[in-house]
C-alpha atoms as a PDB file:
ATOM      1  CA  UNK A   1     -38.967  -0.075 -11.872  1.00  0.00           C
ATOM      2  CA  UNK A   2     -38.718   1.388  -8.495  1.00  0.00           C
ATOM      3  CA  UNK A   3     -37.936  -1.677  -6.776  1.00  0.00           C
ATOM      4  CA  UNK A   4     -35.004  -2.483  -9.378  1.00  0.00           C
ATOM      5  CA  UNK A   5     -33.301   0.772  -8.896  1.00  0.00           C
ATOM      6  CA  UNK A   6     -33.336   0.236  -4.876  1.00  0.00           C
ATOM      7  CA  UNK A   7     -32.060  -2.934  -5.669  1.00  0.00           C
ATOM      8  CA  UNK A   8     -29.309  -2.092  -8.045  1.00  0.00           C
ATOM      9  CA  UNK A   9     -28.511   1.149  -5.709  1.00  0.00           C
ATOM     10  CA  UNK A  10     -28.094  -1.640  -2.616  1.00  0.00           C
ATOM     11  CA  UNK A  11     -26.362  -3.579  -4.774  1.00  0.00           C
ATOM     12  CA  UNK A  12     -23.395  -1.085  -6.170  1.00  0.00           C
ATOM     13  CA  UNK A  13     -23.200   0.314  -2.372  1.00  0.00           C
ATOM     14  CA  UNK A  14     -22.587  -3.252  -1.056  1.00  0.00           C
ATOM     15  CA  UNK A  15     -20.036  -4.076  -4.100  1.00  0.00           C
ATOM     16  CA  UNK A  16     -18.618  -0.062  -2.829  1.00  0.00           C
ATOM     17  CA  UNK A  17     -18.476  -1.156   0.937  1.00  0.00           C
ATOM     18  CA  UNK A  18     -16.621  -3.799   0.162  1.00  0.00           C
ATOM     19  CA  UNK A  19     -13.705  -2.262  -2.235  1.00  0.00           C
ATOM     20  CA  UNK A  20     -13.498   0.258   0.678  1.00  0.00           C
ATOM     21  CA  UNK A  21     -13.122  -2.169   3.067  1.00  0.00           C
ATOM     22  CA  UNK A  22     -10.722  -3.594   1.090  1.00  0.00           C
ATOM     23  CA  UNK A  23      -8.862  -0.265   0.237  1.00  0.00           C
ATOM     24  CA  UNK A  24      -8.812   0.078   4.389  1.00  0.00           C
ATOM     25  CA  UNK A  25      -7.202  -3.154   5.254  1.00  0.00           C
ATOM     26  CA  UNK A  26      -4.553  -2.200   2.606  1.00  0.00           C
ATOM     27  CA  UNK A  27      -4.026   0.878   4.261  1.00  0.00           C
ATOM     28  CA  UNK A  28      -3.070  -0.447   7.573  1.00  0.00           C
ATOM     29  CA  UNK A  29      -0.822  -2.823   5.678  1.00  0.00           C
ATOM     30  CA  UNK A  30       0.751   0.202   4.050  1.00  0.00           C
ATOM     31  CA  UNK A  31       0.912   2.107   7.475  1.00  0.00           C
ATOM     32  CA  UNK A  32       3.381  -0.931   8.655  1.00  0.00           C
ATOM     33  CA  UNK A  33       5.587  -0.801   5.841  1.00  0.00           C
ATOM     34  CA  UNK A  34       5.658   3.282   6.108  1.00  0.00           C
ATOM     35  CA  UNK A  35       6.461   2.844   9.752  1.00  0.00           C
ATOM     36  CA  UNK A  36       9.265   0.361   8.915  1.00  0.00           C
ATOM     37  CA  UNK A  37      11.518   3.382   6.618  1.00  0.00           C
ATOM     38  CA  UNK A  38      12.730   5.131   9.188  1.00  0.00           C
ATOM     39  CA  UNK A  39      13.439   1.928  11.888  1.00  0.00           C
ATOM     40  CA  UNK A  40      16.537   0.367  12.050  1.00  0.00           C
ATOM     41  CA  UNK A  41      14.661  -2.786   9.968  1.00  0.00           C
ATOM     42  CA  UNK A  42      14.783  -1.114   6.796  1.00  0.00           C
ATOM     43  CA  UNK A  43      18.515  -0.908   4.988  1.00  0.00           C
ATOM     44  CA  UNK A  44      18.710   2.388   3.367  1.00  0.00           C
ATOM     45  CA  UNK A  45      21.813   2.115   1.836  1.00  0.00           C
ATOM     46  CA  UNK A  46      23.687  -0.979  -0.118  1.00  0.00           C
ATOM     47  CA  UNK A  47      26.432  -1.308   2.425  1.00  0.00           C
ATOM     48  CA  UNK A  48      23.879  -2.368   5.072  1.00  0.00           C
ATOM     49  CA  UNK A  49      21.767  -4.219   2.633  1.00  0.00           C
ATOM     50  CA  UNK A  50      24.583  -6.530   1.651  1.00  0.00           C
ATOM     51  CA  UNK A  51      25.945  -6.914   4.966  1.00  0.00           C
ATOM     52  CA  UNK A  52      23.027  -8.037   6.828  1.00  0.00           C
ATOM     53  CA  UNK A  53      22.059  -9.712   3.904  1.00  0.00           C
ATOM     54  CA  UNK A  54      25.184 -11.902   3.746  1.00  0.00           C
ATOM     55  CA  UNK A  55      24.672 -12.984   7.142  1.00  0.00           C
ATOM     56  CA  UNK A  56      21.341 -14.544   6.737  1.00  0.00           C
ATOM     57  CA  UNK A  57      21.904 -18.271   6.644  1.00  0.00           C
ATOM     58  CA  UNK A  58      18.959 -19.663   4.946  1.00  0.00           C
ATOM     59  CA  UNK A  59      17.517 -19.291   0.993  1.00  0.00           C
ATOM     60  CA  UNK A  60      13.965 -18.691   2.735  1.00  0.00           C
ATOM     61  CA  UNK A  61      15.259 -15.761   5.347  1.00  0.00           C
ATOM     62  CA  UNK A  62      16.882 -14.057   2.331  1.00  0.00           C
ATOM     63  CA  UNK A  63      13.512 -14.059   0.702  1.00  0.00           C
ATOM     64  CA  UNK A  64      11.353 -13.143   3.522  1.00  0.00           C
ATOM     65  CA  UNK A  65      14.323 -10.518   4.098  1.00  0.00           C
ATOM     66  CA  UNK A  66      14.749  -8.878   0.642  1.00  0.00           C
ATOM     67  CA  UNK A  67      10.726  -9.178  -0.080  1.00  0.00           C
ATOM     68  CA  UNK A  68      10.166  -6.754   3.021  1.00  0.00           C
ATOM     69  CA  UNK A  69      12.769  -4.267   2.124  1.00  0.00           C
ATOM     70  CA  UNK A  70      11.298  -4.336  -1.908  1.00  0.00           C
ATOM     71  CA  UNK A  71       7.503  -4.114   0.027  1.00  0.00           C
ATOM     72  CA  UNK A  72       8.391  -0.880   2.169  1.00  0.00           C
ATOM     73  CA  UNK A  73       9.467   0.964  -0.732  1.00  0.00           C
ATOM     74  CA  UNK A  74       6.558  -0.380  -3.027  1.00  0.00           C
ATOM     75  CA  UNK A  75       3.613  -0.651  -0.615  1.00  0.00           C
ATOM     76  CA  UNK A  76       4.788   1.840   2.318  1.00  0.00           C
ATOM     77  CA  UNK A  77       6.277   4.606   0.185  1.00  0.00           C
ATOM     78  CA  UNK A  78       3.956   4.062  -2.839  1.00  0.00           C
ATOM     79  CA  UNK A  79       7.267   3.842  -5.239  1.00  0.00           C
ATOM     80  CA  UNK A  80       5.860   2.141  -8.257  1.00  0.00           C
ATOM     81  CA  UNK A  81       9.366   1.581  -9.521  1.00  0.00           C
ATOM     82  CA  UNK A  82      10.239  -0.322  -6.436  1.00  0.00           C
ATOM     83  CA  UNK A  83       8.053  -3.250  -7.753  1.00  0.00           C
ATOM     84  CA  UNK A  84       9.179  -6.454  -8.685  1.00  0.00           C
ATOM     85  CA  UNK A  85       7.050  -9.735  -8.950  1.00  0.00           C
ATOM     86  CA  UNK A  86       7.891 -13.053  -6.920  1.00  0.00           C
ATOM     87  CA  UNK A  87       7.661 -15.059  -9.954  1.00  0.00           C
ATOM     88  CA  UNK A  88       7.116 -14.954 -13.835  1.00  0.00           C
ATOM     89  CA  UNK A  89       6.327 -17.418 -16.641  1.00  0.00           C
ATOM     90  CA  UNK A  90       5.949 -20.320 -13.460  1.00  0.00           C
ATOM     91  CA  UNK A  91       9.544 -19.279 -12.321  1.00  0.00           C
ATOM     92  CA  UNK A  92       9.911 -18.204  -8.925  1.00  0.00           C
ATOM     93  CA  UNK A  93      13.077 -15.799  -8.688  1.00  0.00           C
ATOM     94  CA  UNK A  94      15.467 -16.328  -6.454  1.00  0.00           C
ATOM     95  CA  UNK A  95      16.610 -14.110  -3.128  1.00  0.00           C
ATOM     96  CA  UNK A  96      19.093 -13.658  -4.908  1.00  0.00           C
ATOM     97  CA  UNK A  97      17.770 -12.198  -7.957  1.00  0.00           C
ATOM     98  CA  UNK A  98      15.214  -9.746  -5.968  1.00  0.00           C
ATOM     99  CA  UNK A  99      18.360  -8.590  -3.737  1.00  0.00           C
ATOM    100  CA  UNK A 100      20.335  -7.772  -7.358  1.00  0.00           C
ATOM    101  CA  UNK A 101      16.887  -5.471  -7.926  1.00  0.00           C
ATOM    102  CA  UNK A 102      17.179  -4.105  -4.288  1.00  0.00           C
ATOM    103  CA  UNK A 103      20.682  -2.660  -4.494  1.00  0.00           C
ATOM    104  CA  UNK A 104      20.803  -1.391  -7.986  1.00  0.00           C
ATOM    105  CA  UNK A 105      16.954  -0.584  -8.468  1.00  0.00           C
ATOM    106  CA  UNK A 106      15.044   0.135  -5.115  1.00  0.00           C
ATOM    107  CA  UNK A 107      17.754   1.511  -3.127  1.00  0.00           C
ATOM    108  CA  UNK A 108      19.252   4.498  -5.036  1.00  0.00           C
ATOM    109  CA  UNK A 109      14.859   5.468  -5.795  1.00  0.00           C
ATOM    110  CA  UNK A 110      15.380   7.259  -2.155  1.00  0.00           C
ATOM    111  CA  UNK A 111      18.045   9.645  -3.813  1.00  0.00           C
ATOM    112  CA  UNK A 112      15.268  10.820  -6.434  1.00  0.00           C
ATOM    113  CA  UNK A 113      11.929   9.639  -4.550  1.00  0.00           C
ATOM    114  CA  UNK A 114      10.904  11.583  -1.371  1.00  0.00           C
ATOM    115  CA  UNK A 115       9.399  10.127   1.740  1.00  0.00           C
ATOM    116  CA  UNK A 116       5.743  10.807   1.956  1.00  0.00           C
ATOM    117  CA  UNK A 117       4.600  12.362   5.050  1.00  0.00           C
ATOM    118  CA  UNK A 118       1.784   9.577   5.565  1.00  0.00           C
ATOM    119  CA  UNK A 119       1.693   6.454   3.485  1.00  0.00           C
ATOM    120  CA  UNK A 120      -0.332   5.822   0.668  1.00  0.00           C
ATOM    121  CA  UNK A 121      -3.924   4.899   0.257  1.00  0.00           C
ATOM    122  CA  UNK A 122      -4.925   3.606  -2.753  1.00  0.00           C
ATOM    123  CA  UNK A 123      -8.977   3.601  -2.320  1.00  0.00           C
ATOM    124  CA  UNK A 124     -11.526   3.545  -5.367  1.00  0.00           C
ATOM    125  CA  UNK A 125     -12.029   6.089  -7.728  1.00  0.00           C
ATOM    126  CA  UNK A 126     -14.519   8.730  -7.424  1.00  0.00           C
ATOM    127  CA  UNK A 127     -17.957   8.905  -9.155  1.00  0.00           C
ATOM    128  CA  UNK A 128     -18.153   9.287 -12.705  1.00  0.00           C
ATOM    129  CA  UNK A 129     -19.070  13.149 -12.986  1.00  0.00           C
ATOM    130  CA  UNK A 130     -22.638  13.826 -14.784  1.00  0.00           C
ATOM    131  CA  UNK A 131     -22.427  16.347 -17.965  1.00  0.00           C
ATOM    132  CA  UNK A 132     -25.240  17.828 -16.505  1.00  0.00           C
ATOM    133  CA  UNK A 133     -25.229  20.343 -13.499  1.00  0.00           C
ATOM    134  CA  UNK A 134     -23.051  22.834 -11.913  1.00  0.00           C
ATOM    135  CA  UNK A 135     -19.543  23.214 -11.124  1.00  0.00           C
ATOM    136  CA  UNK A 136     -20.852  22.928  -7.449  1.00  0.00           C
ATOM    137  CA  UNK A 137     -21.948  19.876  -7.636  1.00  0.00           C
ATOM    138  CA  UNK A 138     -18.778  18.631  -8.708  1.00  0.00           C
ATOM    139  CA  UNK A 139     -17.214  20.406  -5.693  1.00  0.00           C
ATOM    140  CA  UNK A 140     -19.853  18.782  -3.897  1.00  0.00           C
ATOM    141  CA  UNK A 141     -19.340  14.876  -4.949  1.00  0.00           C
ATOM    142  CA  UNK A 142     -14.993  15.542  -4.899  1.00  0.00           C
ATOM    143  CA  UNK A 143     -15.612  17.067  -1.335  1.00  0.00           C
ATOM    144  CA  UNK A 144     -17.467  13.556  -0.042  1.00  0.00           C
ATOM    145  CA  UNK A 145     -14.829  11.937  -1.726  1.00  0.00           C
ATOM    146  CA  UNK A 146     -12.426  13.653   0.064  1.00  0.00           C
ATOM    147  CA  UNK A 147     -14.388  12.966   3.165  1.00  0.00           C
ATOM    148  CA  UNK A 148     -14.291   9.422   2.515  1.00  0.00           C
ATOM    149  CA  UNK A 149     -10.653   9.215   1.800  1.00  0.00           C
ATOM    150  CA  UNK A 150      -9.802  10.994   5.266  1.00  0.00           C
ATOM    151  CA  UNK A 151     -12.477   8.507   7.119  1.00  0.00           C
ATOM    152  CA  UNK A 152     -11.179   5.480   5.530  1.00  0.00           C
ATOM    153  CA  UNK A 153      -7.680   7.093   6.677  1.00  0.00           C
ATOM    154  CA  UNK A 154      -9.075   7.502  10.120  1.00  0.00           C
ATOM    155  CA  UNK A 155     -10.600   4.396  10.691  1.00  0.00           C
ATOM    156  CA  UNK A 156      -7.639   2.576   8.943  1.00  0.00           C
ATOM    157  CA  UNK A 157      -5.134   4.389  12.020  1.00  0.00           C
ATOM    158  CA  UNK A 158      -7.729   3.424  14.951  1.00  0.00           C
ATOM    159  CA  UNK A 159      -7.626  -0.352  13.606  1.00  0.00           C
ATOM    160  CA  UNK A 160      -4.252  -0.400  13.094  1.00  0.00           C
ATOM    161  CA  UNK A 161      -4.210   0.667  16.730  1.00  0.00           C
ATOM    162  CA  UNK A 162      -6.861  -1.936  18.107  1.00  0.00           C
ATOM    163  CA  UNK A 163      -5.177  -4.523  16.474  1.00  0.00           C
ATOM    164  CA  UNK A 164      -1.787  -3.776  18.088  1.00  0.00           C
ATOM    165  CA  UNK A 165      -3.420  -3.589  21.986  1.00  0.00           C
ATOM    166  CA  UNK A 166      -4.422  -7.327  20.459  1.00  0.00           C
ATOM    167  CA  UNK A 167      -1.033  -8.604  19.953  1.00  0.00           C
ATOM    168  CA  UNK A 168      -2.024  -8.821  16.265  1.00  0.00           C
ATOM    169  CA  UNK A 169       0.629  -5.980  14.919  1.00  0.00           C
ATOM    170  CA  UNK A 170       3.875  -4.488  15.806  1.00  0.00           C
END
């Protein structure tokens, strides 16, 4: 019996280790699009959306173009309502399309969305709480949750970092 509890324990920590490793590298992905708001890169109102957007030339720019702008909101900002899928049913929609859900959707959110003063993370809940024991111990288990969130924070800004001394970021 002892042996299958280690076992399972080793086995949840791994499958933990893993969504938090996970829940990191989305972070840094998140840090770039939170970065990206308040650059030049990012069109914040429809007059520059539609003007730069008319003067890409190709179907695939206009994709790659209007995807980032819907992903800085979405991802970056953590605006749920910014999201839009890339396809539905088997039907991809066009750049066209996902700019129509830019200007009258994702743009105006910044009038009743604020800017977060970090970017999101989105890491795995917390333990289930036990029915038995003290309101400390709750404090106790939220606390090293809290912990973990900040670390998983940290580590996700010193990667981030690493990674752009690499020539793998910007």
């Amino acid at each position: 019996m002892k042996n299958q509890r280690e076992k399972r324990q080793r086995v949840e920590e791994i499958a933990m280790e893993r969504k938090l490793d996970a829940a990191m590298e989305n972070f840094i992905v998140a840090i770039y699009f939170w970065e990206q708001y308040d650059s030049p890169r990012c069109w914040k109102t429809v007059e520059k959306a539609t003007s730069i957007y008319r003067k890409l030339n190709t179907p695939t720019a206009k994709l790659r173009a209007v995807k980032e702008q819907i992903l800085i909101r979405y991802l970056g900002l953590g605006w749920i309502e910014a999201h839009h899928p890339w396809s539905k049913a088997g039907q991809t929609f066009s750049p066209d399309e996902l700019f129509q859900h830019l200007i009258e959707k994702v743009i105006p959110l910044s009038k009743k969305n604020t800017v977060p003063d970090k970017p999101p993370s989105k890491l795995p809940s917390p333990p289930e709480m036990y029915k038995l024991g003290t309101t400390a111990d709750i404090d106790m288990t939220l606390g090293k949750y809290a912990d973990k969130i900040a670390a998983i924070e940290e580590k996700g800004y010193a990667e981030r970092n690493i990674r752009e001394e690499k020539g793998e970021g910007d």
